[in-house]
C-alpha atoms as a PDB file:
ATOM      1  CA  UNK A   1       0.000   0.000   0.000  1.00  0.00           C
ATOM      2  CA  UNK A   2       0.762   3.598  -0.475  1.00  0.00           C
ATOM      3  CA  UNK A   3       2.085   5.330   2.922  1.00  0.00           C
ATOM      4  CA  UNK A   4       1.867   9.119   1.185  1.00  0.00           C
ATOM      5  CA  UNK A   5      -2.349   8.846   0.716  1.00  0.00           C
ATOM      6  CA  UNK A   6      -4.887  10.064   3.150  1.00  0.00           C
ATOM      7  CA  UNK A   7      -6.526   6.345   2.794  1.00  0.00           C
ATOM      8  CA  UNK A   8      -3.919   4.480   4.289  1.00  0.00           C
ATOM      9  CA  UNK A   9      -2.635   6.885   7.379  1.00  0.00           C
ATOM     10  CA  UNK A  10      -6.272   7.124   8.742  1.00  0.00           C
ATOM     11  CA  UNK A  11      -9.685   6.525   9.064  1.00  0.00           C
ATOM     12  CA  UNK A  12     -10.770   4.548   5.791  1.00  0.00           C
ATOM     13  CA  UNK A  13      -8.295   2.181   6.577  1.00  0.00           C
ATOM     14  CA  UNK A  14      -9.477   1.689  10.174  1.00  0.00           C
ATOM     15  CA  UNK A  15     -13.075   1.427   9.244  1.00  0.00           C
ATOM     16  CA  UNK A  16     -12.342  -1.923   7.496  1.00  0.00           C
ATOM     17  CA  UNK A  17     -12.116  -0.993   4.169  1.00  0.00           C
ATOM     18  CA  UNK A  18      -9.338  -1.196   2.167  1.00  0.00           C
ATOM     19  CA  UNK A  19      -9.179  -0.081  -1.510  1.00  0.00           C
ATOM     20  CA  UNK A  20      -6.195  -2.466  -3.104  1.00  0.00           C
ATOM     21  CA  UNK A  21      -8.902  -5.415  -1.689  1.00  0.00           C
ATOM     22  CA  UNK A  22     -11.946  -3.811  -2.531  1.00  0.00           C
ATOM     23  CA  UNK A  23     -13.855  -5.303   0.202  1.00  0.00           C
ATOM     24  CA  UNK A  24     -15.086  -4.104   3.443  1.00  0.00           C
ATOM     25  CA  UNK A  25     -13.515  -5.977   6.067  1.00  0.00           C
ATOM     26  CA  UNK A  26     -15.969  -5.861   9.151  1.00  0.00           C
ATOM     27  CA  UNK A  27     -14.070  -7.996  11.439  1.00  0.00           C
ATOM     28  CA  UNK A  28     -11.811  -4.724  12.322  1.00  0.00           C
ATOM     29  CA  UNK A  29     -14.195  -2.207  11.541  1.00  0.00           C
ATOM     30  CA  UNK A  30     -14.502   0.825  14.330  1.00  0.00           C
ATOM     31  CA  UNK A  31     -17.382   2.973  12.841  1.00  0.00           C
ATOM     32  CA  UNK A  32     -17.933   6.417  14.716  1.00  0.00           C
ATOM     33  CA  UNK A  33     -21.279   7.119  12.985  1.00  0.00           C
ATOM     34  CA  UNK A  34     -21.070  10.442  14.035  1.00  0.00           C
ATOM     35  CA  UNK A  35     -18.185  10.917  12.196  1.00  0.00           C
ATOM     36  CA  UNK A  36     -19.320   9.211   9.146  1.00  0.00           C
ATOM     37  CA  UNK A  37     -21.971  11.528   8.740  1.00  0.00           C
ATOM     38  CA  UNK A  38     -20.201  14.840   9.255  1.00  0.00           C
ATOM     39  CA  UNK A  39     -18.538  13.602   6.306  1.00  0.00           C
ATOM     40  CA  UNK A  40     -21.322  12.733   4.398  1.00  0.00           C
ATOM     41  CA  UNK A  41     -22.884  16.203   4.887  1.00  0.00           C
ATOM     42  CA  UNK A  42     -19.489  18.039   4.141  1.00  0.00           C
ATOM     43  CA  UNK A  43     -19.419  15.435   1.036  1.00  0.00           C
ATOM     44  CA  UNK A  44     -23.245  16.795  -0.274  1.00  0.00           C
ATOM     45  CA  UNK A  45     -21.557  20.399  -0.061  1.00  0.00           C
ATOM     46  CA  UNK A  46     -19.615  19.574  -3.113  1.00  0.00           C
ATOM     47  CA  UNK A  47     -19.709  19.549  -6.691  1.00  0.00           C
ATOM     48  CA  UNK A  48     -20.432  16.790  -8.522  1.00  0.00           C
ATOM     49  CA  UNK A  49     -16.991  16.278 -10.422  1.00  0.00           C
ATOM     50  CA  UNK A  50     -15.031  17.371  -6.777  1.00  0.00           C
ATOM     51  CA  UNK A  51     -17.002  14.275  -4.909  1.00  0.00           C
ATOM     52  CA  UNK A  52     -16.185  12.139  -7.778  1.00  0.00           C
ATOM     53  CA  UNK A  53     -12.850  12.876  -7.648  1.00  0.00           C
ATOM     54  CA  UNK A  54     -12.594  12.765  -3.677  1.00  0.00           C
ATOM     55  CA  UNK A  55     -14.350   8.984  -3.456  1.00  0.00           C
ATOM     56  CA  UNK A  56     -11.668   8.130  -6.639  1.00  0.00           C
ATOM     57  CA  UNK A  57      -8.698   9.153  -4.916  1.00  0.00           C
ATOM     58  CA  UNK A  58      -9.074   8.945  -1.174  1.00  0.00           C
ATOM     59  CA  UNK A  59     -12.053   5.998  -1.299  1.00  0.00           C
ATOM     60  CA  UNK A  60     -10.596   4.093  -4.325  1.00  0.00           C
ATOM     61  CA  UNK A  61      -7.383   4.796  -4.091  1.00  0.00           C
ATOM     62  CA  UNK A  62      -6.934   5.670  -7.663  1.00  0.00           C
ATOM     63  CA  UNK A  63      -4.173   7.877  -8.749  1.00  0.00           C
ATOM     64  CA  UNK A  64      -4.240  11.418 -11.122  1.00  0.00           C
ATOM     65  CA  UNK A  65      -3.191   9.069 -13.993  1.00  0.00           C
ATOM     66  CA  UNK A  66      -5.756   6.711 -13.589  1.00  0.00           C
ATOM     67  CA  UNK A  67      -8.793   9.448 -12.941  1.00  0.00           C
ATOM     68  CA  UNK A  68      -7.913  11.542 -15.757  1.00  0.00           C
ATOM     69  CA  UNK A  69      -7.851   8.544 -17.890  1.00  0.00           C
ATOM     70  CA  UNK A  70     -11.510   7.729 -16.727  1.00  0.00           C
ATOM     71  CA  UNK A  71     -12.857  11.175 -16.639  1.00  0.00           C
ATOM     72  CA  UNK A  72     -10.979  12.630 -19.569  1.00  0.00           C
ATOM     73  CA  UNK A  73      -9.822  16.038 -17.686  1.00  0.00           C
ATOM     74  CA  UNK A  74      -6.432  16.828 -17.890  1.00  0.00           C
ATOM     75  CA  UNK A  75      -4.200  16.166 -14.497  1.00  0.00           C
ATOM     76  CA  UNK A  76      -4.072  19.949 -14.350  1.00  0.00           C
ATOM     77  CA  UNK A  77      -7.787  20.302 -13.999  1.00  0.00           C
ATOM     78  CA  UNK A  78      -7.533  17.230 -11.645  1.00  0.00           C
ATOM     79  CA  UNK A  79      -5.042  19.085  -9.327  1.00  0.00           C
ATOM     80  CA  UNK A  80      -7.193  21.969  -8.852  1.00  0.00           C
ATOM     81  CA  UNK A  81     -10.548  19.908  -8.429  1.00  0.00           C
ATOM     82  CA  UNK A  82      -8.594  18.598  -5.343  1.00  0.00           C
ATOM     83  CA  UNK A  83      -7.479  21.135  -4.252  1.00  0.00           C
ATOM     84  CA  UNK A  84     -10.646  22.896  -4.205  1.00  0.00           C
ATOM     85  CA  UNK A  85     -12.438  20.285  -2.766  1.00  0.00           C
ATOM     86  CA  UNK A  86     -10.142  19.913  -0.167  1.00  0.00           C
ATOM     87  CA  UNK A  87     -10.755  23.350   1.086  1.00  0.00           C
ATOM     88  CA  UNK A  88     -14.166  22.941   1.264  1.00  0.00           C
ATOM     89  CA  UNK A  89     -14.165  19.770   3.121  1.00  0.00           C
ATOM     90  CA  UNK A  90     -11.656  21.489   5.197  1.00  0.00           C
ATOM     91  CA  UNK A  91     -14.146  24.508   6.077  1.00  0.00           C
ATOM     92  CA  UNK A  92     -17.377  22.315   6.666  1.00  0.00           C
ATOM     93  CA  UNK A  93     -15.735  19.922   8.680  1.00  0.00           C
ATOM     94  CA  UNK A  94     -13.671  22.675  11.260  1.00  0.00           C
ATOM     95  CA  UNK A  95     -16.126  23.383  13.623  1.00  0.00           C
ATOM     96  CA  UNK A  96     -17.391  19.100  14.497  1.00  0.00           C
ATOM     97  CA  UNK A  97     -13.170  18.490  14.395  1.00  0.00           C
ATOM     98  CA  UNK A  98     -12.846  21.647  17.008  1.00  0.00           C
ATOM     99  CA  UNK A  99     -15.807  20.935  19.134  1.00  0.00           C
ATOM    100  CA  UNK A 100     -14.564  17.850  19.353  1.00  0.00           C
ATOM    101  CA  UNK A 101     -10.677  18.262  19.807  1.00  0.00           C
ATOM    102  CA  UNK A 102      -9.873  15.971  16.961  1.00  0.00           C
ATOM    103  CA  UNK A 103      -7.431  18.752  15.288  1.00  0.00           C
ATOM    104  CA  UNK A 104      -5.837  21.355  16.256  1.00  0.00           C
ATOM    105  CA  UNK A 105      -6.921  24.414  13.843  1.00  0.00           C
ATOM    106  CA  UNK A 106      -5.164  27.741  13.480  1.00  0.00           C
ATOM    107  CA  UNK A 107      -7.232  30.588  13.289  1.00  0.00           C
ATOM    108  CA  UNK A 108      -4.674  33.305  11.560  1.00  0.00           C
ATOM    109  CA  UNK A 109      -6.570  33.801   8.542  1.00  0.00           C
ATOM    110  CA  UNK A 110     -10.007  34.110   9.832  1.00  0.00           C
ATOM    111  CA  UNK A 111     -12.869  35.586   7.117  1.00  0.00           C
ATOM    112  CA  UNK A 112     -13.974  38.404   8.088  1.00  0.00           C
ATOM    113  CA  UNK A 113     -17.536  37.781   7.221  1.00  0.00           C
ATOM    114  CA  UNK A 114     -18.092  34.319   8.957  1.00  0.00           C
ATOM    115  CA  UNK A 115     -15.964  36.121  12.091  1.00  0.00           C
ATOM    116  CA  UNK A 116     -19.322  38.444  11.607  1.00  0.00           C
ATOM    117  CA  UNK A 117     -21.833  38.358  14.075  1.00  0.00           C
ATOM    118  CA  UNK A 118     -24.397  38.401  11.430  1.00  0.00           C
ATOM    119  CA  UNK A 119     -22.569  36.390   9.302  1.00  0.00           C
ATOM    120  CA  UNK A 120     -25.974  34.513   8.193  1.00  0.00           C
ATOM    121  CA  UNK A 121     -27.846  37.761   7.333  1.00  0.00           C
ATOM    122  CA  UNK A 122     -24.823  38.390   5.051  1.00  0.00           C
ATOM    123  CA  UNK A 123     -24.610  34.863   3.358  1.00  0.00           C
ATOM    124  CA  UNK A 124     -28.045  35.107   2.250  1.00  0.00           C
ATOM    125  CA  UNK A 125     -26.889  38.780   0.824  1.00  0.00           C
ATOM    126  CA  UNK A 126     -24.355  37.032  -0.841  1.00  0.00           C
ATOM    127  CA  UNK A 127     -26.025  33.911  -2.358  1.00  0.00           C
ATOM    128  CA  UNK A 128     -29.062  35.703  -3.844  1.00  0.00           C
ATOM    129  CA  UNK A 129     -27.230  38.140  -5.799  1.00  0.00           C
ATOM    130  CA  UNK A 130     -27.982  38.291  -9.493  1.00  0.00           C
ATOM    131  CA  UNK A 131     -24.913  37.045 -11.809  1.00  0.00           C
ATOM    132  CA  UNK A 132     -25.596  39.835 -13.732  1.00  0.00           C
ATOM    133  CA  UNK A 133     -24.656  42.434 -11.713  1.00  0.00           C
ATOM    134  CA  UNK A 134     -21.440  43.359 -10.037  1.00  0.00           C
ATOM    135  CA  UNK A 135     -20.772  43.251  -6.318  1.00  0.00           C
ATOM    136  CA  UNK A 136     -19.943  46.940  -5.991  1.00  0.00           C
ATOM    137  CA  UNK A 137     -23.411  47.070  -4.248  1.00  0.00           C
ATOM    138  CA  UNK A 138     -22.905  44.561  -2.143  1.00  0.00           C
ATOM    139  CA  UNK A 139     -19.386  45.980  -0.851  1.00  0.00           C
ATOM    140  CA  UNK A 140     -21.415  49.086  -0.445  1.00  0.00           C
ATOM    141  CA  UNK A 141     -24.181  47.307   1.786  1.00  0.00           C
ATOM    142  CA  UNK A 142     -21.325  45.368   3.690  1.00  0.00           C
ATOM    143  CA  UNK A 143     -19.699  48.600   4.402  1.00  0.00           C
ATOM    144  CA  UNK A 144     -22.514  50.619   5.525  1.00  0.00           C
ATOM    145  CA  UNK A 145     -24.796  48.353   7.462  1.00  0.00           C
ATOM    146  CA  UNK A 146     -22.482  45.785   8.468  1.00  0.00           C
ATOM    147  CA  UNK A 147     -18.690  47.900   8.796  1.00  0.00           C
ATOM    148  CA  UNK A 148     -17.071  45.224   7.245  1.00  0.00           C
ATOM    149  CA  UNK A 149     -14.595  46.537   4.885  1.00  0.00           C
ATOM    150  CA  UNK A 150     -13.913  44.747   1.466  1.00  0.00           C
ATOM    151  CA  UNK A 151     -11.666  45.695  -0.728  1.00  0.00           C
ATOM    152  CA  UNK A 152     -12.028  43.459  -3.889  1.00  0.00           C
ATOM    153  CA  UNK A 153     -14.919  41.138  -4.808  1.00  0.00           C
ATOM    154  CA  UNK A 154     -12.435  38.074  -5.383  1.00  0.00           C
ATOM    155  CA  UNK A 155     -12.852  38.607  -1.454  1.00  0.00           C
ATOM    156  CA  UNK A 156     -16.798  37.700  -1.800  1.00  0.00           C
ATOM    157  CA  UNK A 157     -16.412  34.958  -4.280  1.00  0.00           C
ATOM    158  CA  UNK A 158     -13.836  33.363  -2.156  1.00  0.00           C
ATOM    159  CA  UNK A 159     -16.347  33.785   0.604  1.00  0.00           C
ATOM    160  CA  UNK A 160     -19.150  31.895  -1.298  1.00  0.00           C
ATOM    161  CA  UNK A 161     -16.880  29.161  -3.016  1.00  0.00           C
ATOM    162  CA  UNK A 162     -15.586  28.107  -0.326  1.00  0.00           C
ATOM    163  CA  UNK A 163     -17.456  29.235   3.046  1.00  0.00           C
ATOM    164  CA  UNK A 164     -21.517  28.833   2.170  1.00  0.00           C
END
């Protein structure tokens, strides 16, 4: 087995399954069903070609060679999938791994809007803006009703593609 993969350090491993067999082994399965379904949640949050690629390569083992040869997307597009989807995993598992103590997460680059207290009102600001129109009212509305100041809207769409 590889040592370098998430698969074989961890958890998918220790629940019993192991992707070279392809079999569940339930004799030395430890489920934490509580865990299982924070991950399943976090795992809905995704796109359908970033959960594909996350169940190929962490689940299945598979490597960028073999996906791209399956999917047809170049490993370039393959690298940024992952790491995209790994940031949003990431986000929408930190606060069940914090609560309970599983990792330790640094807090240096905290978002300024989910810092917020309203940080709900302004995600539903954010997610029901029209595509057609720029965010300049939205900085505007952030700035005047809410004092957070934002400078660029790469802030904003960093905000929703990876934080709501």
């Amino acid at each position: 087995m590889r040592k370098n993969r998430l698969i074989y350090q961890n958890w998918i491993v220790e629940l019993g399954y192991d992707p070279v067999l392809g079999r569940q082994d339930s004799s030395q399965a430890n489920y934490n069903p509580e865990l299982i379904s924070a991950v399943s949640t976090a795992m809905f949050s995704l796109n359908e070609s970033e959960s594909d690629f996350i169940r190929s390569f962490y689940l299945q083992g598979l490597t960028y060679r073999q996906i791209s040869s399956i999917t047809g997307k170049d490993i370039y597009r393959l690298e940024a999938i992952h790491h995209r989807a790994v940031l949003k995993l990431r986000t929408r598992l930190a606060d069940y791994l914090r609560k309970r103590n599983l990792v330790e997460l640094s807090h240096d680059k905290k978002c300024p809007i989910c810092a917020h207290e309203k940080a709900k009102d302004i995600n539903i600001l954010i997610t029901r803006k029209d595509k057609r129109e720029t965010w300049r009212k939205i900085i505007k509305t952030l700035a005047d009703e809410y004092s957070i100041k934002i400078t660029t809207p790469q802030m904003l769409i960093g905000h929703a593609k990876y934080h709501i």
